[in-house]
Protein backbone atom coordinates (compact mmCIF):
# COMPACT_ATOMS: atom_id res chain seq x y z
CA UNK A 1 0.00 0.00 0.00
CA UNK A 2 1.33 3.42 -1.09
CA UNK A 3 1.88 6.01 1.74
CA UNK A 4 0.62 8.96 1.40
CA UNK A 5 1.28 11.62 4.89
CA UNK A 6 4.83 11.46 6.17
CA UNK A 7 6.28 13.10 9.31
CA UNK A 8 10.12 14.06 9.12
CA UNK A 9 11.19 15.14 12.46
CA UNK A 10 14.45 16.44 12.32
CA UNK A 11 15.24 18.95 9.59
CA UNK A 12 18.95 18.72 8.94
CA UNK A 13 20.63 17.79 6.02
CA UNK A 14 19.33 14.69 5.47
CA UNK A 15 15.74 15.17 6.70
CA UNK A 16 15.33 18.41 4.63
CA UNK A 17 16.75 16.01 1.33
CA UNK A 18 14.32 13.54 2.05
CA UNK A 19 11.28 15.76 3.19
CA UNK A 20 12.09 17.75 -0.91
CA UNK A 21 11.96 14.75 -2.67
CA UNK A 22 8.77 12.59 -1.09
CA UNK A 23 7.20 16.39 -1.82
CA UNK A 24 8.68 15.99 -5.53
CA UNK A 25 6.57 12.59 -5.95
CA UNK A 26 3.49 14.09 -4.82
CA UNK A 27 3.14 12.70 -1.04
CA UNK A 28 1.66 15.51 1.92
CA UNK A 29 4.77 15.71 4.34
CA UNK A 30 4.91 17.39 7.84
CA UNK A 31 8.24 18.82 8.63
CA UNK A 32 8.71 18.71 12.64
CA UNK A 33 12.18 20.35 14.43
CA UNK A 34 13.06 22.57 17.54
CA UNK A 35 14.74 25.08 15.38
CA UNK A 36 12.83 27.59 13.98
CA UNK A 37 15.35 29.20 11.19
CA UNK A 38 15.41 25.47 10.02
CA UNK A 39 11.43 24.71 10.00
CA UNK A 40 11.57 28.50 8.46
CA UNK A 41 13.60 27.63 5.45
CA UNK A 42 11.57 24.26 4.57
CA UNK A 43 8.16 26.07 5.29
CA UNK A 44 7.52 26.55 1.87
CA UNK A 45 8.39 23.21 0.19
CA UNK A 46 7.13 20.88 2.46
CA UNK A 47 3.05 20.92 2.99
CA UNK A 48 3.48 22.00 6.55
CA UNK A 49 5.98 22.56 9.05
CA UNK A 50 6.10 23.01 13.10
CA UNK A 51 8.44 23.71 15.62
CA UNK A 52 8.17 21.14 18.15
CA UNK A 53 10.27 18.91 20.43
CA UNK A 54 9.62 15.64 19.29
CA UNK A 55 10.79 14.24 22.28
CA UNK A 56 7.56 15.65 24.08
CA UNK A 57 4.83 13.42 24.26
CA UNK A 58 2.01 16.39 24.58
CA UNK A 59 3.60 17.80 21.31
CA UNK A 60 3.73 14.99 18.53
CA UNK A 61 0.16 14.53 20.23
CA UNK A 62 -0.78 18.13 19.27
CA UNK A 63 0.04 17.60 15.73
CA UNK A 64 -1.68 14.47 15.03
CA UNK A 65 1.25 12.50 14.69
CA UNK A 66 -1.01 9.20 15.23
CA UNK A 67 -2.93 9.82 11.73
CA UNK A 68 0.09 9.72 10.02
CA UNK A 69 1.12 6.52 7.14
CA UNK A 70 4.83 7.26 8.27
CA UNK A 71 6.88 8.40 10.71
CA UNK A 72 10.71 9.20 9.51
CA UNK A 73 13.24 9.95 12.61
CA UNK A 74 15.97 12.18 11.24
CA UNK A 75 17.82 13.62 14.14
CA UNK A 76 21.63 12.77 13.91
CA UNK A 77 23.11 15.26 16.56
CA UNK A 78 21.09 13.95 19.50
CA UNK A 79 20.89 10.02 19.73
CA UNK A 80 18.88 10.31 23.15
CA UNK A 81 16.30 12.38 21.19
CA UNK A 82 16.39 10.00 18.28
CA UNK A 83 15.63 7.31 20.38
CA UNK A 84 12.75 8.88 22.62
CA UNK A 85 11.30 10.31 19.17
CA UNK A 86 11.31 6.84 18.24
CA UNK A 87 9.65 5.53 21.05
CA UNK A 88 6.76 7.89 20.76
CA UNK A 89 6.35 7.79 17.42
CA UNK A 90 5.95 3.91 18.21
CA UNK A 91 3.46 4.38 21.35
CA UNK A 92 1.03 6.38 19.27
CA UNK A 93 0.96 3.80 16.49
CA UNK A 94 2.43 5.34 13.78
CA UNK A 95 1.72 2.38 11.28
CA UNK A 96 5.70 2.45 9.77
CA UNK A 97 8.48 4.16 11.66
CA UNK A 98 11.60 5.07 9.89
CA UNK A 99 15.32 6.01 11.60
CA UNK A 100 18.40 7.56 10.67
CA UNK A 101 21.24 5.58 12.64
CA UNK A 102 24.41 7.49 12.82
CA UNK A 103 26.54 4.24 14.00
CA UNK A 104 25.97 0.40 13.85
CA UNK A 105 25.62 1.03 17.77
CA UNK A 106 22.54 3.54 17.29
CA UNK A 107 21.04 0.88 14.63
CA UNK A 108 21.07 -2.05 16.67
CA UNK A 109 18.92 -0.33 19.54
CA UNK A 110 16.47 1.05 17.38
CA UNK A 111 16.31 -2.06 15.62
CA UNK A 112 15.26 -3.32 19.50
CA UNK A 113 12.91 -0.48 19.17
CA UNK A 114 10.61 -2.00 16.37
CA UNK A 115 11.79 0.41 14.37
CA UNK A 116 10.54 -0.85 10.35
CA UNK A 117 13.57 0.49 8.68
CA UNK A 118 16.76 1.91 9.56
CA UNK A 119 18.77 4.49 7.48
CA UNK A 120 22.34 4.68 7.53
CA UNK A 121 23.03 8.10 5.63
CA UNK A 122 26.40 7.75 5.06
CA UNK A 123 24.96 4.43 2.75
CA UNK A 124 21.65 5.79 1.53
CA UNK A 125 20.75 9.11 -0.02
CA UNK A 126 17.73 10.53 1.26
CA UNK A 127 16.43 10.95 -2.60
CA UNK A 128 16.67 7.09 -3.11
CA UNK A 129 15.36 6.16 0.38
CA UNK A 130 12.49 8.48 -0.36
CA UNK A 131 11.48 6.44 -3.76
CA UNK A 132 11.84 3.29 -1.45
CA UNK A 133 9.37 4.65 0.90
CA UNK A 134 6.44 5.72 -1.60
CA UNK A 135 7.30 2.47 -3.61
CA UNK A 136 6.83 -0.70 -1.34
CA UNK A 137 7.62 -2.53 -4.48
CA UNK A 138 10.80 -0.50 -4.98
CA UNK A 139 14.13 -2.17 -3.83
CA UNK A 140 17.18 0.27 -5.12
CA UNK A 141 17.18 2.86 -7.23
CA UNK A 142 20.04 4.38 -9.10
CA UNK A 143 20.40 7.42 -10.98
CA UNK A 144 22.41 7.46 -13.97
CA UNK A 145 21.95 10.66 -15.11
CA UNK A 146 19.37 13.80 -14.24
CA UNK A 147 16.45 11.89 -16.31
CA UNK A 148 17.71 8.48 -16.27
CA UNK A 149 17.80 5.72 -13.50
CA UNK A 150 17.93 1.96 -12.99
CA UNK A 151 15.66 0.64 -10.54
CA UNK A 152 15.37 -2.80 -8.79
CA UNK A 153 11.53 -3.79 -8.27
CA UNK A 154 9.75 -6.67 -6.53
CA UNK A 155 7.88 -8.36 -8.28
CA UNK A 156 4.09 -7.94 -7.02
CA UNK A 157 1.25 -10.52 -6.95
CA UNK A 158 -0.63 -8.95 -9.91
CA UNK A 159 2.51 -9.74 -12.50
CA UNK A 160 2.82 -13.18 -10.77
CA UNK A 161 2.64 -15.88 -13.50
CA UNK A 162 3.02 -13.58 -16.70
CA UNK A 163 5.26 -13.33 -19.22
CA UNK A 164 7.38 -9.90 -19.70
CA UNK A 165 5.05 -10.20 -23.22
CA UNK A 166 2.07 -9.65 -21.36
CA UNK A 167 3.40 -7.69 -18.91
CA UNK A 168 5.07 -5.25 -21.82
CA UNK A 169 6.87 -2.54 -20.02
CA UNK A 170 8.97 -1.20 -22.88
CA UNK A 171 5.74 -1.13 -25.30
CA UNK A 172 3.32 0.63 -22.48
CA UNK A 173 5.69 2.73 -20.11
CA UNK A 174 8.65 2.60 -22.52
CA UNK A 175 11.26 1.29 -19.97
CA UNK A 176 13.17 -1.83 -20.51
CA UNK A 177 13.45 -5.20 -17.98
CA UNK A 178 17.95 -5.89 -18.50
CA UNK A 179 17.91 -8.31 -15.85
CA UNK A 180 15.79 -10.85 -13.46
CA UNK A 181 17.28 -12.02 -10.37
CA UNK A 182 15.20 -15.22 -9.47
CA UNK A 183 15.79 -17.12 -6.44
CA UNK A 184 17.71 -19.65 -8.44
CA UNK A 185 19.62 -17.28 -10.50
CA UNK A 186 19.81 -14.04 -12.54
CA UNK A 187 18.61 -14.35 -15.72
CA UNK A 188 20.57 -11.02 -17.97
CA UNK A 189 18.60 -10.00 -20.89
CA UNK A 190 15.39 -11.85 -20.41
CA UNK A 191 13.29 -12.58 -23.31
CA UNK A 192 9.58 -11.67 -24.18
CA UNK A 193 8.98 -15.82 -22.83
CA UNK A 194 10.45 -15.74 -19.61
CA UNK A 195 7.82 -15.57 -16.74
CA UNK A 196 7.47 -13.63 -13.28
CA UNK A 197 7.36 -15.44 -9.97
CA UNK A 198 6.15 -14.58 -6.55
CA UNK A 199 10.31 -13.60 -5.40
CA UNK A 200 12.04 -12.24 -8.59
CA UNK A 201 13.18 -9.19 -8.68
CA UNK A 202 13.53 -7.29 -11.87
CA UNK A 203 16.26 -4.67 -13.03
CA UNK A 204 14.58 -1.81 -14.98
CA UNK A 205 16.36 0.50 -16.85
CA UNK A 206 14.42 4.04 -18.36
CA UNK A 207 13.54 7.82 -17.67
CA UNK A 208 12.57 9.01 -14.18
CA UNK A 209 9.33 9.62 -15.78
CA UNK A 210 8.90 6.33 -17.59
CA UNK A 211 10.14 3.91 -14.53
CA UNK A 212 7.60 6.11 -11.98
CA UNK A 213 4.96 5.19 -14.63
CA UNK A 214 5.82 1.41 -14.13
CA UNK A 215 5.53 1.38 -10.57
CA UNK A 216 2.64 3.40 -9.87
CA UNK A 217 1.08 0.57 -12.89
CA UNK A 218 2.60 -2.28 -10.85
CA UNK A 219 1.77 -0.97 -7.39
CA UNK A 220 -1.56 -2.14 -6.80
């Protein structure tokens, strides 16, 4: 299921990268930090921003934190407030929680958290983690150059037992399938024959515009 509100707390580098792009694909996002001059300079490109301490349970409770799809933790300065961000954003039922870890250290106790994902940012780019997060289906994605990327998909249930023939993504969205990696293999260069399982994973290659057209086909 496609997310649709997110909740950045923490507007730093990272948080302001990611909070741009999930704006870019068209997703409401709430931009939450304790300093004003940086909730002042993403006020007008994410839907709505607040100064709050997160770490407050009264104030994620004033914004409504509990109505939104996702929760994204991006404090990297403060692990104390990471981590008690985290555990609110868990307590009110946030139905996915994201974190930015800023050592293997900090990862491992907000993977004891529950926390759904962990970012390392020093591995992921906010841009690519921000396609990951609107596109369940969406494993890695590269870009190759301002318009073109490569992008590793799941394959979903609704593709499950077709051929790439009658699944057509170069004649309908005009990108192209280079590679599946099936449990038992990766198959380079597939032909219109071969057929999509339940696990494979496929390696598209096309415009930004064209591979966003795939998914939002393929996400269901």
């Amino acid at each position: 299921m496609k997310s649709n509100q997110f909740v950045i707390i923490g507007l730093g580098r990272f948080g302001s990268s990611l909070g741009r792009e999930l704006v870019e694909l068209g997703v409401e996002v709430l931009g939450v930090d304790r300093d004003e001059e940086k909730v002042q300079e993403m006020s007008h490109i994410l839907t709505h921003t607040v100064v709050a301490d997160a770490t407050e349970e009264e104030s994620l409770r004033s914004i409504g934190v509990r109505n939104f799809d996702c929760g994204v933790v991006a404090i990297g300065d403060d692990i104390q407030a990471s981590i008690l961000a985290t555990i609110l954003l868990k307590e009110f039922g946030v139905k996915q929680v994201v974190a930015k870890a800023v050592s293997d250290l900090h990862g491992r106790v907000l993977e004891r958290l529950g926390v759904d994902r962990i970012i390392y940012p020093e591995r992921d780019m906010g841009i690519r983690v921000a396609h990951q997060l609107v596109s369940p289906n969406l494993l890695d994605y590269i870009e190759l150059s301002p318009t073109y990327t490569i992008a590793e998909l799941t394959v979903p249930e609704c593709l499950t037992g077709k051929s790439l023939a009658q699944v057509n993504p170069r004649g309908k969205y005009g990108c192209s399938v280079v590679a599946i990696n099936k449990p038992q293999g990766i198959v380079i260069a597939p032909t219109a024959d071969d057929r999509l399982e339940k696990k494979d994973v496929l390696v598209v290659i096309g415009t930004n515009e064209q591979i966003e057209e795939f998914q939002a086909a393929i996400r269901g």
